[in-house]
Protein backbone atom coordinates (compact mmCIF):
# COMPACT_ATOMS: atom_id res chain seq x y z
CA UNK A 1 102.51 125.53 175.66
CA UNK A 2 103.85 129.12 175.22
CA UNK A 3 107.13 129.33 173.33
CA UNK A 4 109.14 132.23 172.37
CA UNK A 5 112.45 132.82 169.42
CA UNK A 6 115.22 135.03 170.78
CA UNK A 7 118.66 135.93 169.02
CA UNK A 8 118.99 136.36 165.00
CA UNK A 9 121.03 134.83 161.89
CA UNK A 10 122.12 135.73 158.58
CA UNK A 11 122.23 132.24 158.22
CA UNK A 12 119.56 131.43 155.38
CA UNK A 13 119.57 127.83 156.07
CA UNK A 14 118.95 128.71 159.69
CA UNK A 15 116.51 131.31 159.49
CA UNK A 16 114.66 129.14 157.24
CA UNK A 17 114.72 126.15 159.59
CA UNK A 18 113.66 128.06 162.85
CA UNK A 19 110.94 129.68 160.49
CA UNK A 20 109.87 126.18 159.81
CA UNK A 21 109.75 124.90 163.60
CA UNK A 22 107.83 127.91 165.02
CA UNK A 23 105.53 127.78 161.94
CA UNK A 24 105.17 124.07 162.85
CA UNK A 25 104.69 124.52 167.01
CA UNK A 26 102.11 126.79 166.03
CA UNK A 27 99.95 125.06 163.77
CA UNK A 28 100.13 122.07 166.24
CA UNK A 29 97.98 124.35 168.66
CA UNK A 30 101.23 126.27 170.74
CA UNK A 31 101.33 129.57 171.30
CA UNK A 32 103.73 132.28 170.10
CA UNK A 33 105.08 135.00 172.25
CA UNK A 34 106.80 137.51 170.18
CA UNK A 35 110.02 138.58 171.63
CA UNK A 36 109.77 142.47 172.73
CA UNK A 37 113.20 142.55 174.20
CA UNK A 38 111.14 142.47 177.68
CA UNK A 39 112.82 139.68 178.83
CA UNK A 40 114.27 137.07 177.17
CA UNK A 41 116.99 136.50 179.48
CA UNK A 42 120.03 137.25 177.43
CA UNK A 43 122.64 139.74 178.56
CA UNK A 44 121.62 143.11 177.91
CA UNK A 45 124.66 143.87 175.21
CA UNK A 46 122.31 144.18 172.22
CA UNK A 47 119.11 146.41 171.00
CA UNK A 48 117.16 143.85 170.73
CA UNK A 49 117.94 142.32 173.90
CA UNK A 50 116.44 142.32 177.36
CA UNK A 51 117.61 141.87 181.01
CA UNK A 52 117.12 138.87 182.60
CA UNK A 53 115.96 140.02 185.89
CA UNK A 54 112.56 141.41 184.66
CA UNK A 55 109.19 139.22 184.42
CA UNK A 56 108.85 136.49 181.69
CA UNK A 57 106.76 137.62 178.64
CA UNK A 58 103.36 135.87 179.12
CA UNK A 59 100.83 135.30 176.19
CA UNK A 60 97.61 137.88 176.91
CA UNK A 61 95.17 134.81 176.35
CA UNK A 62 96.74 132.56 178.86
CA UNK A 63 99.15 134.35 181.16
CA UNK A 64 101.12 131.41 181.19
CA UNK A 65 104.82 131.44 182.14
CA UNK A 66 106.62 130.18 178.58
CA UNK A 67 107.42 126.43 177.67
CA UNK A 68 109.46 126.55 175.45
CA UNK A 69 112.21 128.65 174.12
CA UNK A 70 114.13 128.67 170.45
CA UNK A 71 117.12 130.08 171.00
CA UNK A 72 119.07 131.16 167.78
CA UNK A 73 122.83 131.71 168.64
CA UNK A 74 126.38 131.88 167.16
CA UNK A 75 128.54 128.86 167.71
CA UNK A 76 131.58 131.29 167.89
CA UNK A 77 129.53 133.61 170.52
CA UNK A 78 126.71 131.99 171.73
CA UNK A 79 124.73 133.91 174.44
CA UNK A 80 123.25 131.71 177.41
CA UNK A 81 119.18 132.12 177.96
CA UNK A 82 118.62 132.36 181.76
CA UNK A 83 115.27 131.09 182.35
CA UNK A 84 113.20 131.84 185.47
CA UNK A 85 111.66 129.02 185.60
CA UNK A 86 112.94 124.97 186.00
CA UNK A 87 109.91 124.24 183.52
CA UNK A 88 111.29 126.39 180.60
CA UNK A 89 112.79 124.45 177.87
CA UNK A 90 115.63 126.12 176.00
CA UNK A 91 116.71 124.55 172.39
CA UNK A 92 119.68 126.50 170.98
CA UNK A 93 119.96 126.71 167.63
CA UNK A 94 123.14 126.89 165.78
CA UNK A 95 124.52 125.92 161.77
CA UNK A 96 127.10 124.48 160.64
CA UNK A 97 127.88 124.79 156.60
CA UNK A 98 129.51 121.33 156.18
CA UNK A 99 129.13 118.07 158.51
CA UNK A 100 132.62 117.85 160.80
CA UNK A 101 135.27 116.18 159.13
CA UNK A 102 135.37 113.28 161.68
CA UNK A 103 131.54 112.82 161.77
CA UNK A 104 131.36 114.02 165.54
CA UNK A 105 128.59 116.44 165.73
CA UNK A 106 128.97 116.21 169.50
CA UNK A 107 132.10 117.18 169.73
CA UNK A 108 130.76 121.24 168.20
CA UNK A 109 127.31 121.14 169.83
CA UNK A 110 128.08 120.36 173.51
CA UNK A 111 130.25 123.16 174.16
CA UNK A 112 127.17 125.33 172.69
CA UNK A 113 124.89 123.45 174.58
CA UNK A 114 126.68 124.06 177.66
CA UNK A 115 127.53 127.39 177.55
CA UNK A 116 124.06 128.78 175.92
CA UNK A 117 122.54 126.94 178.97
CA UNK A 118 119.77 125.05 176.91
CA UNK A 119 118.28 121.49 177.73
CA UNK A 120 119.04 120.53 173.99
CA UNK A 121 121.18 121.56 171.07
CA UNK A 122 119.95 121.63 167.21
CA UNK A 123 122.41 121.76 164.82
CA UNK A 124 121.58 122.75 161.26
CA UNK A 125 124.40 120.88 158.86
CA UNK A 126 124.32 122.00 155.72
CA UNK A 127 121.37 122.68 153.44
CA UNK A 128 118.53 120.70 151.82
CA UNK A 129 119.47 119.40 148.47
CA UNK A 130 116.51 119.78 145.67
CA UNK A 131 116.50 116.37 144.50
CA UNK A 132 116.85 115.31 140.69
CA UNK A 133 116.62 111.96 138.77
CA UNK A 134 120.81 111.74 139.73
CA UNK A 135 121.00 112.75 142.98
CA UNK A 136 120.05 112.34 146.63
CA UNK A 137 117.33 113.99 149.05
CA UNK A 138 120.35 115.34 151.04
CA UNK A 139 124.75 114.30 151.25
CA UNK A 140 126.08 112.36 153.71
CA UNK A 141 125.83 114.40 157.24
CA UNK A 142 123.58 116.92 156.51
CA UNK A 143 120.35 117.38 158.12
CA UNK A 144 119.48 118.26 161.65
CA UNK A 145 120.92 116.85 164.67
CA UNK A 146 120.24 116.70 168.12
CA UNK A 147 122.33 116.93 170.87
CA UNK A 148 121.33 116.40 174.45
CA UNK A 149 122.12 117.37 178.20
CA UNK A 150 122.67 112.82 178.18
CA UNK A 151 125.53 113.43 175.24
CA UNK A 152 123.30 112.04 173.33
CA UNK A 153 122.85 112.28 169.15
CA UNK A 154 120.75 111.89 166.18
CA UNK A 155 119.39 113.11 162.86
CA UNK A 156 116.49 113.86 161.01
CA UNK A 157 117.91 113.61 157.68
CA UNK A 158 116.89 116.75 155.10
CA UNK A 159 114.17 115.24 152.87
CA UNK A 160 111.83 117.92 151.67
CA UNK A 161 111.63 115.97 148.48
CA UNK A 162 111.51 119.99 146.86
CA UNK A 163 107.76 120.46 147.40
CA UNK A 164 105.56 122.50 149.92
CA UNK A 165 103.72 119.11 151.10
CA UNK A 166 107.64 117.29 151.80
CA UNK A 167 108.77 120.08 153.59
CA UNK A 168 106.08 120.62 155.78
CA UNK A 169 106.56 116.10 156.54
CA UNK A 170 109.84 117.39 157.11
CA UNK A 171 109.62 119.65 159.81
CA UNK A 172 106.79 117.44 161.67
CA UNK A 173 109.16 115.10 161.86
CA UNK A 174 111.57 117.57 163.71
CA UNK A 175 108.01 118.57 166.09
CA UNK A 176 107.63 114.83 166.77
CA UNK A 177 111.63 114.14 168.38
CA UNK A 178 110.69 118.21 169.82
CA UNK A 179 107.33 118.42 171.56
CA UNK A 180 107.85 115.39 173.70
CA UNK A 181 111.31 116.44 175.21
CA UNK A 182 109.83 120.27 175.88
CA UNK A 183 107.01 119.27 177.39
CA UNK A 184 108.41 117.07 179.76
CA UNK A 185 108.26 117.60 184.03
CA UNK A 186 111.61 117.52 186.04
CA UNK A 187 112.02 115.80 188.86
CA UNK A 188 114.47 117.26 190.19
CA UNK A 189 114.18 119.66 193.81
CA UNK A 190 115.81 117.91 197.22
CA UNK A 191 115.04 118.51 200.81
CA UNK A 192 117.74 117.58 202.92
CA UNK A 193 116.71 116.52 206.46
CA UNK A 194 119.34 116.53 208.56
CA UNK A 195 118.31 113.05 210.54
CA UNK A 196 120.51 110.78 209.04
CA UNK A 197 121.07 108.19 211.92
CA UNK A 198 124.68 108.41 213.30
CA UNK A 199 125.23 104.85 213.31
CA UNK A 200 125.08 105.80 209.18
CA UNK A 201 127.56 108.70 208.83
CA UNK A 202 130.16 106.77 207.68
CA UNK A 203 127.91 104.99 205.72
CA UNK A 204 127.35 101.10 205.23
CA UNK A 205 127.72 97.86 203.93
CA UNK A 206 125.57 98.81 200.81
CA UNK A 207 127.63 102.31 200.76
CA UNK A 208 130.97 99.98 200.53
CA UNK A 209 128.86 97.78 197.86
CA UNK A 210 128.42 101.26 195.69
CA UNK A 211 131.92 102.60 196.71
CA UNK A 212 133.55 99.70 194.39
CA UNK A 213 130.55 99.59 191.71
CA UNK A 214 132.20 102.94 191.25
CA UNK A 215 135.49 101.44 190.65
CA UNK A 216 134.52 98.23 188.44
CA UNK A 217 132.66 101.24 186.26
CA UNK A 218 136.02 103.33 185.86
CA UNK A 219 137.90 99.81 185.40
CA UNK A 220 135.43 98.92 182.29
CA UNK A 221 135.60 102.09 180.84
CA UNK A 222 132.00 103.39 181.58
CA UNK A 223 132.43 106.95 183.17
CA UNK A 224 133.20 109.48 180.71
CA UNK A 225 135.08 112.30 181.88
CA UNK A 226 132.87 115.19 183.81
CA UNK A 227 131.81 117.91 181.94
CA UNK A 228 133.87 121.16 182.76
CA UNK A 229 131.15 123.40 183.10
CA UNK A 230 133.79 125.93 185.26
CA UNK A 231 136.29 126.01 182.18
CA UNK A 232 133.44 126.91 179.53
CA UNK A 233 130.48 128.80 181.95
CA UNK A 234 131.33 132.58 183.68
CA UNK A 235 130.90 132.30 187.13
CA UNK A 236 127.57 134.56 186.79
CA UNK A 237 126.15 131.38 184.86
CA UNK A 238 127.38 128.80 186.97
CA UNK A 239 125.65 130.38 190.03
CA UNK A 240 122.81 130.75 187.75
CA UNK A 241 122.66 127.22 187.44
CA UNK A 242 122.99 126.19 191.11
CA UNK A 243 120.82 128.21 192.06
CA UNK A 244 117.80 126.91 189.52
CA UNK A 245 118.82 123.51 189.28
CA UNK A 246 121.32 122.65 191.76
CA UNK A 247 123.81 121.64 189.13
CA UNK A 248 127.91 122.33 190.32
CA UNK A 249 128.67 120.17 187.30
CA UNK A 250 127.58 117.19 184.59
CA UNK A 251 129.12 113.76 185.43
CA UNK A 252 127.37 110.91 183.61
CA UNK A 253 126.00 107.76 185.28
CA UNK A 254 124.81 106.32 188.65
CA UNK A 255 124.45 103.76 191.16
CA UNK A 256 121.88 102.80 194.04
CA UNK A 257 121.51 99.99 196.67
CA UNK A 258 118.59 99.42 198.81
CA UNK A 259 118.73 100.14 202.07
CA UNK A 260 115.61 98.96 203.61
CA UNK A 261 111.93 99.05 202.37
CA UNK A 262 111.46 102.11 201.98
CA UNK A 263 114.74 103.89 201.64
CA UNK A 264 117.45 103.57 199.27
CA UNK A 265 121.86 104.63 199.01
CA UNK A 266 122.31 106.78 195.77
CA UNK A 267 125.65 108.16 193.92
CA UNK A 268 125.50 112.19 193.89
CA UNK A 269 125.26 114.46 190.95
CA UNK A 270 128.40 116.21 189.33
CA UNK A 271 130.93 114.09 191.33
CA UNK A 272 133.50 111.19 190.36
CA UNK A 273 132.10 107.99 190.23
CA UNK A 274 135.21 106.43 190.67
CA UNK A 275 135.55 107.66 194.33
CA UNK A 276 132.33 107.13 196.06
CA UNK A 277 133.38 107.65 199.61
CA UNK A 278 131.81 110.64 202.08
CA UNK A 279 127.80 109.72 203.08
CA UNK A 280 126.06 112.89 202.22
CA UNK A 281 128.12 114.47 199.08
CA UNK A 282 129.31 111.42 197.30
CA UNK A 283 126.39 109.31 198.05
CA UNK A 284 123.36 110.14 199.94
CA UNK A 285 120.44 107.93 201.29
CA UNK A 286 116.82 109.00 199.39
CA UNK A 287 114.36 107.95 202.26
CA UNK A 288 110.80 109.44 200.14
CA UNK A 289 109.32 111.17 197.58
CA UNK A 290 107.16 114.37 197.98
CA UNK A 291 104.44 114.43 194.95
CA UNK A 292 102.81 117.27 195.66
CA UNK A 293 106.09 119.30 196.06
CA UNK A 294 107.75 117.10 193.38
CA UNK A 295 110.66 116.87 195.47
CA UNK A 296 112.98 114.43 196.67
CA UNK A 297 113.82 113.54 200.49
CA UNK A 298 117.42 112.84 201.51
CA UNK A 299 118.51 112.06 204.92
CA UNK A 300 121.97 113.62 205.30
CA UNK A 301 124.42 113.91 208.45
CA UNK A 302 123.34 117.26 210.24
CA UNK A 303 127.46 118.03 209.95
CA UNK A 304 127.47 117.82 206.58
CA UNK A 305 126.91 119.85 203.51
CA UNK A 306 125.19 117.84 201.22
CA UNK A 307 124.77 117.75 197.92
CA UNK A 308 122.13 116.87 195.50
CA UNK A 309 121.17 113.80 194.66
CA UNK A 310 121.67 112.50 191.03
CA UNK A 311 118.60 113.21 188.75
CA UNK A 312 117.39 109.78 188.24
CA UNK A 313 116.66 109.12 191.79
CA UNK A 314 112.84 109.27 190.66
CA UNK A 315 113.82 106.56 188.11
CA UNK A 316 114.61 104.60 190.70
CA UNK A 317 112.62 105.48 193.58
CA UNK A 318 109.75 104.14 191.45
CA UNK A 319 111.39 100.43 190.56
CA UNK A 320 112.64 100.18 194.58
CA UNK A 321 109.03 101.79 195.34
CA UNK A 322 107.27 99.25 192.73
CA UNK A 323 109.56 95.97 193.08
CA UNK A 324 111.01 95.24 196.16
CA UNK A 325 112.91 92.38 195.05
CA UNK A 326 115.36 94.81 193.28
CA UNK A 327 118.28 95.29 195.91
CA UNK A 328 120.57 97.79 193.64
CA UNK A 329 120.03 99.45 190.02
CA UNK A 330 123.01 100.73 187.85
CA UNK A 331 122.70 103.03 184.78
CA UNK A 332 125.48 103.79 182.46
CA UNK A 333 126.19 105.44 179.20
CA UNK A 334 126.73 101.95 177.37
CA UNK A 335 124.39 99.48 175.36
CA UNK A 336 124.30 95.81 174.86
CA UNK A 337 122.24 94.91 171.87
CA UNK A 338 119.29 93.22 171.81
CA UNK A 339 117.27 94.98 175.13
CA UNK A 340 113.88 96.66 174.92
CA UNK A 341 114.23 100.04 174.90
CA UNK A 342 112.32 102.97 175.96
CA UNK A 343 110.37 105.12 172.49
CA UNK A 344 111.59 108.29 173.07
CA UNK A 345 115.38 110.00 174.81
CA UNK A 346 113.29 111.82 177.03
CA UNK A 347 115.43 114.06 179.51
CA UNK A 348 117.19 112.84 182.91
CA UNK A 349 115.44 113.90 185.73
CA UNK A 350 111.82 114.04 184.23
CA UNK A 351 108.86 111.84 185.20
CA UNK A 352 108.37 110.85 181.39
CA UNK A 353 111.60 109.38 181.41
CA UNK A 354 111.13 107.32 185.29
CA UNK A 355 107.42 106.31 183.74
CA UNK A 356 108.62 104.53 180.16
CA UNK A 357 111.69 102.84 182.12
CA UNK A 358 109.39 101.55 185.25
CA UNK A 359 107.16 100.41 182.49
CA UNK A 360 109.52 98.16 180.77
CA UNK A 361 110.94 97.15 183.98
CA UNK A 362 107.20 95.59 184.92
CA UNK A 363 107.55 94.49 181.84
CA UNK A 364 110.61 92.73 182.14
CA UNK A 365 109.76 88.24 182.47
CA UNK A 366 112.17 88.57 185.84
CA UNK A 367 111.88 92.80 187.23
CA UNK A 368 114.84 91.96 189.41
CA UNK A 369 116.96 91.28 186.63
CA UNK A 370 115.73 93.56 184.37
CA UNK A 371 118.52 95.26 181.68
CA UNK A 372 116.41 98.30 179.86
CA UNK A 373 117.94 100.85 177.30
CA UNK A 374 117.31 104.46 177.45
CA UNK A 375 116.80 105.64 173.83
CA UNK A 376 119.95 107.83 172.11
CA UNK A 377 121.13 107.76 176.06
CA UNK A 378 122.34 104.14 178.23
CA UNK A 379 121.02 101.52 179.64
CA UNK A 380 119.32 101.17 183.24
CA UNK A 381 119.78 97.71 185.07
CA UNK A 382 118.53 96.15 188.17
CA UNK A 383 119.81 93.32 190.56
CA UNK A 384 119.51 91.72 193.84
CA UNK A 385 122.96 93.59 194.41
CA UNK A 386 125.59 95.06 192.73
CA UNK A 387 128.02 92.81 192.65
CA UNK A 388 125.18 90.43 190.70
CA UNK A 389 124.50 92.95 188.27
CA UNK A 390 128.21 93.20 187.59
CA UNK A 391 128.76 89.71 187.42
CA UNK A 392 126.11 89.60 184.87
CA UNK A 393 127.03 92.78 183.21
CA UNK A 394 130.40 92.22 182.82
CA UNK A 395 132.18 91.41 179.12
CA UNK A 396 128.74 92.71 177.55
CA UNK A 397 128.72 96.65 177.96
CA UNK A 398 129.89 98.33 174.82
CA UNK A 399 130.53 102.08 175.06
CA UNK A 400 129.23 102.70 171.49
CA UNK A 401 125.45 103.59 172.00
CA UNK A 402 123.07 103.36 168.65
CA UNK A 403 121.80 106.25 167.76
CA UNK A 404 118.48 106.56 166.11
């Protein structure tokens, strides 16, 4: 994987930590591409800054597009990197000199993570404390945390233990919650066919079934509040984002019912989950999956403009595909102790993440009734219907989700 830093600090603690992680991607075998100011995709208001309509620096050895990019930024200013590519994995980097005085790291980062346009936020908090026979590796809060695209959070507490050999544990223990999140495929492009039978266009009994899941979500609480993305992003980087992703904004959880064999109703991205309603925008029927284009097929009313899908439809198009006992699957952003749970918060949308939750699913003694957390992220849960899986579900959902 080719990787790249972009943007500066006079941060010590920061420039010292992203000096650590590209030291660290590099001796694991990736390769660095320095920054010439080519093209790193920031807006062209500095030096030492490039436009982002010119070609993506490539390494000379391997001419491959980049990976991975570690972009430092300013929580008061922080510039958005505009990839070029869906693969390219932006990590913003930003510090923070003292942990927030109510403990909510999310509350800082997502803004930054938002409006920097990365897949993942790292927050520096603080500074590594040299330990002595009376005190601690590190205070209460400080360390590095992550914040993802999910809302998710965790730490990797400072613990250099003041030596060459703890540091460098250190920051492979920041490369081994990194590498597998960066190098992770997205699942994510939709074809809409416009052959969605007319009998369907005001959708079904299964559409009705997912209209009130919607509802019974909102009434227990388990549909945080859409992102804003228009109240934080310039229009320029909205349409940046629709146009590489598809994404008109971040809403958080969804809901499928089977259809038939081989097709399957699913809630949309970016829209209220509380008011499932109009086949084709609010929820759309996923009828295949393209592997060689990686893309997803939707059948949508030809009088309709549709949008996209949500992201986990290849989560679930590989239970429905896999298990056809499974009539419906819900995933929220809840937890109920006690479930298997998947090794790593890899992101929506990406084949790692559909893979490790199929897996437990087969794993599951009953797949039909299978209830399977999603590391740092929810829980995904399957049923012979949606009403069973809230009848089950019911009383036991806790918004809090561990963090580890």
């Amino acid at each position: 994987m080719n990787f790249t830093v972009v943007g500066s600090t006079d941060n010590p603690v920061l420039h010292w930590f992203v000096d650590g992680v590209r030291k660290t991607l590099e001796r694991e075998g990736h390769v660095f591409v320095p920054d010439s100011g080519r093209a790193n995709g920031h807006d062209g208001d500095s030096p030492s800054v490039g436009h982002a309509g010119r070609p993506e620096p490539e390494s000379p050895a391997t001419a491959e597009p980049l990976g991975l990019v570690l972009n430092v930024v300013d929580p008061e200013r922080p510039r958005p990197y505009r990839r070029h590519a869906q693969a390219t994995f932006v990590v913003s980097f930003m510090a923070l000199d003292a942990p927030p005085e109510d403990g909510n790291v999310i509350r800082i980062g997502y803004p930054i993570l938002v409006r920097s346009l990365a897949n993942l936020v790292i927050c520096v908090v603080g500074r590594p404390v040299q330990p002595t026979p009376a005190s601690a590796p590190a205070s209460s809060g400080t360390g590095v945390h992550f914040v993802t695209i999910e809302q998710g959070h965790y730490e990797v507490p400072f613990d250099t233990t003041g030596t060459p050999a703890g540091e460098q544990q250190f920051f492979q223990r920041v490369y081994q919650r990194l590498e597998p999140l960066a190098t992770s495929t997205l699942i994510i492009n939709n074809e809409f066919i416009p052959d969605l039978p007319e009998a369907l266009w005001n959708g079904d009994a299964q559409t009705e079934a997912i209209f009130r899941a919607g509802q019974r979500l909102a009434a227990m609480d388990l549909l945080p509040t859409p992102f804003p993305i228009q109240e934080v992003l310039s229009p320029r980087d909205q349409h940046h984002l629709k146009m590489l992703f598809g994404i008109g904004g971040l809403s958080y959880g969804n809901i499928s019912a089977r259809h038939d064999v081989s097709s399957f109703w699913m809630s949309a991205s970016g829209v209220d989950k509380s008011n499932l309603r109009i086949v084709g925008q609010d929820i759309l029927l996923v009828k295949g999956f393209d592997s060689a284009r990686s893309t997803i097929l939707l059948s949508v009313p030809p009088h309709v403009e549709p949008r996209r899908v949500s992201v986990d439809a290849i989560e679930h198009w590989m239970i429905y595909t896999e298990h056809p006992q499974v009539g419906a699957i819900v995933h929220v952003h809840g937890w109920i102790d006690g479930v298997p749970s998947t090794p790593m918060n890899y992101p929506c949308g990406t084949v790692q993440l559909a893979r490790a939750v199929a897996e437990l699913v087969r794993q599951a003694p009953d797949p039909a009734h299978a209830i399977i957390g999603l590391r740092n992220h929810g829980l995904t849960i399957t049923g012979s219907s949606l009403d069973e899986i809230f009848d089950r579900i019911e009383g036991r959902v806790r918004r809090q989700i561990p963090m580890s």
